[in-house]
Protein backbone atom coordinates (compact mmCIF):
# COMPACT_ATOMS: atom_id res chain seq x y z
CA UNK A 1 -8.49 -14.94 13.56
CA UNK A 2 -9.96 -16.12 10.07
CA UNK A 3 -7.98 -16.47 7.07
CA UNK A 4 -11.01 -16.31 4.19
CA UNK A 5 -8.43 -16.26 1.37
CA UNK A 6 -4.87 -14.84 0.75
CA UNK A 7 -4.69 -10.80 1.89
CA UNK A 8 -8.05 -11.02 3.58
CA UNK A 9 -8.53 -12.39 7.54
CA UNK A 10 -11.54 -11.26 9.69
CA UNK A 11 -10.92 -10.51 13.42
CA UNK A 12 -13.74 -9.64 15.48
CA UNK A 13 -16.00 -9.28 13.04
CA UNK A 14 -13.79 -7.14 11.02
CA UNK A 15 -12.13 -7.49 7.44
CA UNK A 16 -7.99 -6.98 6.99
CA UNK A 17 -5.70 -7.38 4.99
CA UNK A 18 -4.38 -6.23 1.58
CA UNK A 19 -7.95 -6.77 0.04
CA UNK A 20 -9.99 -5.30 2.75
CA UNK A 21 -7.71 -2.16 2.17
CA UNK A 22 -8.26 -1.84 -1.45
CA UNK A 23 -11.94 -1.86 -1.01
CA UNK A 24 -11.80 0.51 1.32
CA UNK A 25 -9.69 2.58 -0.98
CA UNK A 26 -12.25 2.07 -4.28
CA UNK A 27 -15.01 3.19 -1.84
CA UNK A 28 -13.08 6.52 -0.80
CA UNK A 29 -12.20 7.35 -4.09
CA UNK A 30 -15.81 6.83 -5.24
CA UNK A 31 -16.84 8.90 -2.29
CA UNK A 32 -14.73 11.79 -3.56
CA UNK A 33 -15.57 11.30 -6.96
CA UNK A 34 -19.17 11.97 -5.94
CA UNK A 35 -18.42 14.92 -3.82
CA UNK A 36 -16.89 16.45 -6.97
CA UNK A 37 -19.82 15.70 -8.49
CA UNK A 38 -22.47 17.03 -6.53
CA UNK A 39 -20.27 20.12 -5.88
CA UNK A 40 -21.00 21.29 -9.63
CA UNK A 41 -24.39 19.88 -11.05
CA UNK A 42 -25.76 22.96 -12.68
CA UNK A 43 -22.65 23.21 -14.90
CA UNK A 44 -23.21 19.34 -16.44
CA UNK A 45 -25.70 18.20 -18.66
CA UNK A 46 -27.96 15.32 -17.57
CA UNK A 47 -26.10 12.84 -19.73
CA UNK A 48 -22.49 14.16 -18.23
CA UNK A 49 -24.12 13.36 -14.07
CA UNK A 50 -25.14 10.24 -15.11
CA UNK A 51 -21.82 9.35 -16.55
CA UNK A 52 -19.93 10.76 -13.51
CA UNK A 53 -22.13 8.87 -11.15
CA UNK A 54 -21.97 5.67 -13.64
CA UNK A 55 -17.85 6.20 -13.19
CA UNK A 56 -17.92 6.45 -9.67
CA UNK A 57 -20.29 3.64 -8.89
CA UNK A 58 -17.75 1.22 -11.60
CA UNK A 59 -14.97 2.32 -9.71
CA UNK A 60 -16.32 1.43 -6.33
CA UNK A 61 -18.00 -1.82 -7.58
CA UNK A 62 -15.62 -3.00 -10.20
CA UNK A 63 -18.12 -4.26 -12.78
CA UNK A 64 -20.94 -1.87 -14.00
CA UNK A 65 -23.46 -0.63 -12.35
CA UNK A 66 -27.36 -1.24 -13.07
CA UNK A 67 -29.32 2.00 -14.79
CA UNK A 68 -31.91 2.41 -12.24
CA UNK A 69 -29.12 2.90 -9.80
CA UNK A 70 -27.36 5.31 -11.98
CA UNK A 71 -30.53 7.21 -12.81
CA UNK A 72 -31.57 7.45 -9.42
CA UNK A 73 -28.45 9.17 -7.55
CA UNK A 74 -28.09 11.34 -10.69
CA UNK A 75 -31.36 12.14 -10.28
CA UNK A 76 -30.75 12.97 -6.46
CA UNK A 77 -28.32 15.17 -7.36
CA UNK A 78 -30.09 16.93 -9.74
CA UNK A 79 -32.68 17.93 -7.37
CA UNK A 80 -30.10 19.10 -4.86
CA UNK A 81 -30.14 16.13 -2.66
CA UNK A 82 -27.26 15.27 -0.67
CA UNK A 83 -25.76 11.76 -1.76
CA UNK A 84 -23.44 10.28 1.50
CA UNK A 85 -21.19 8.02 0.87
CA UNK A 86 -20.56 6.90 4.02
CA UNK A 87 -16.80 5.26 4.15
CA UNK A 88 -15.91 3.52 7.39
CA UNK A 89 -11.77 3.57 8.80
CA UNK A 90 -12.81 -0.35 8.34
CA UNK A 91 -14.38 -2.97 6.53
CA UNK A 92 -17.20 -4.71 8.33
CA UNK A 93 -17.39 -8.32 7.54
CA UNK A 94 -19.82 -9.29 5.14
């Protein structure tokens, strides 16, 4: 076993720990935050998908996201592409 920092240790090539479980917490809730999204897109306006994807994406990446990545799953959506947000029962390491 690893110890990388306090609350995060990698065995066999996987992340635990306190911080490996918040991640994988911010990147489920993002997950169904874009679910939600993409469940409704005709009832938003262009500007409220981009801010629901912008959301989502801060929540899952703690900082804020760039525009072209905002613009382009919003954009997905709009056009009735499926976005997954694939969330694995653990965190690879990096």
């Amino acid at each position: 076993m690893t110890y990388i920092e306090d609350g995060l240790r990698v065995r066999n090539g996987l992340a635990e720990g306190p911080l490996a479980d918040a991640a994988l917490d911010r990147a489920a809730r993002a997950r169904r935050l874009l679910d939600e999204l993409q469940e409704r897109p005709e009832t938003m306006t262009d500007a409220e998908l981009r801010d629901g994807v912008s959301r989502a994406l801060r929540y899952f990446m703690q900082g804020h996201p760039h525009a072209d990545q905002v613009y382009g799953i919003a954009q997905q959506i709009r056009c009735g592409v499926r976005v997954a947000w694939l969330v694995a029962d653990r965190l690879v390491r990096a």
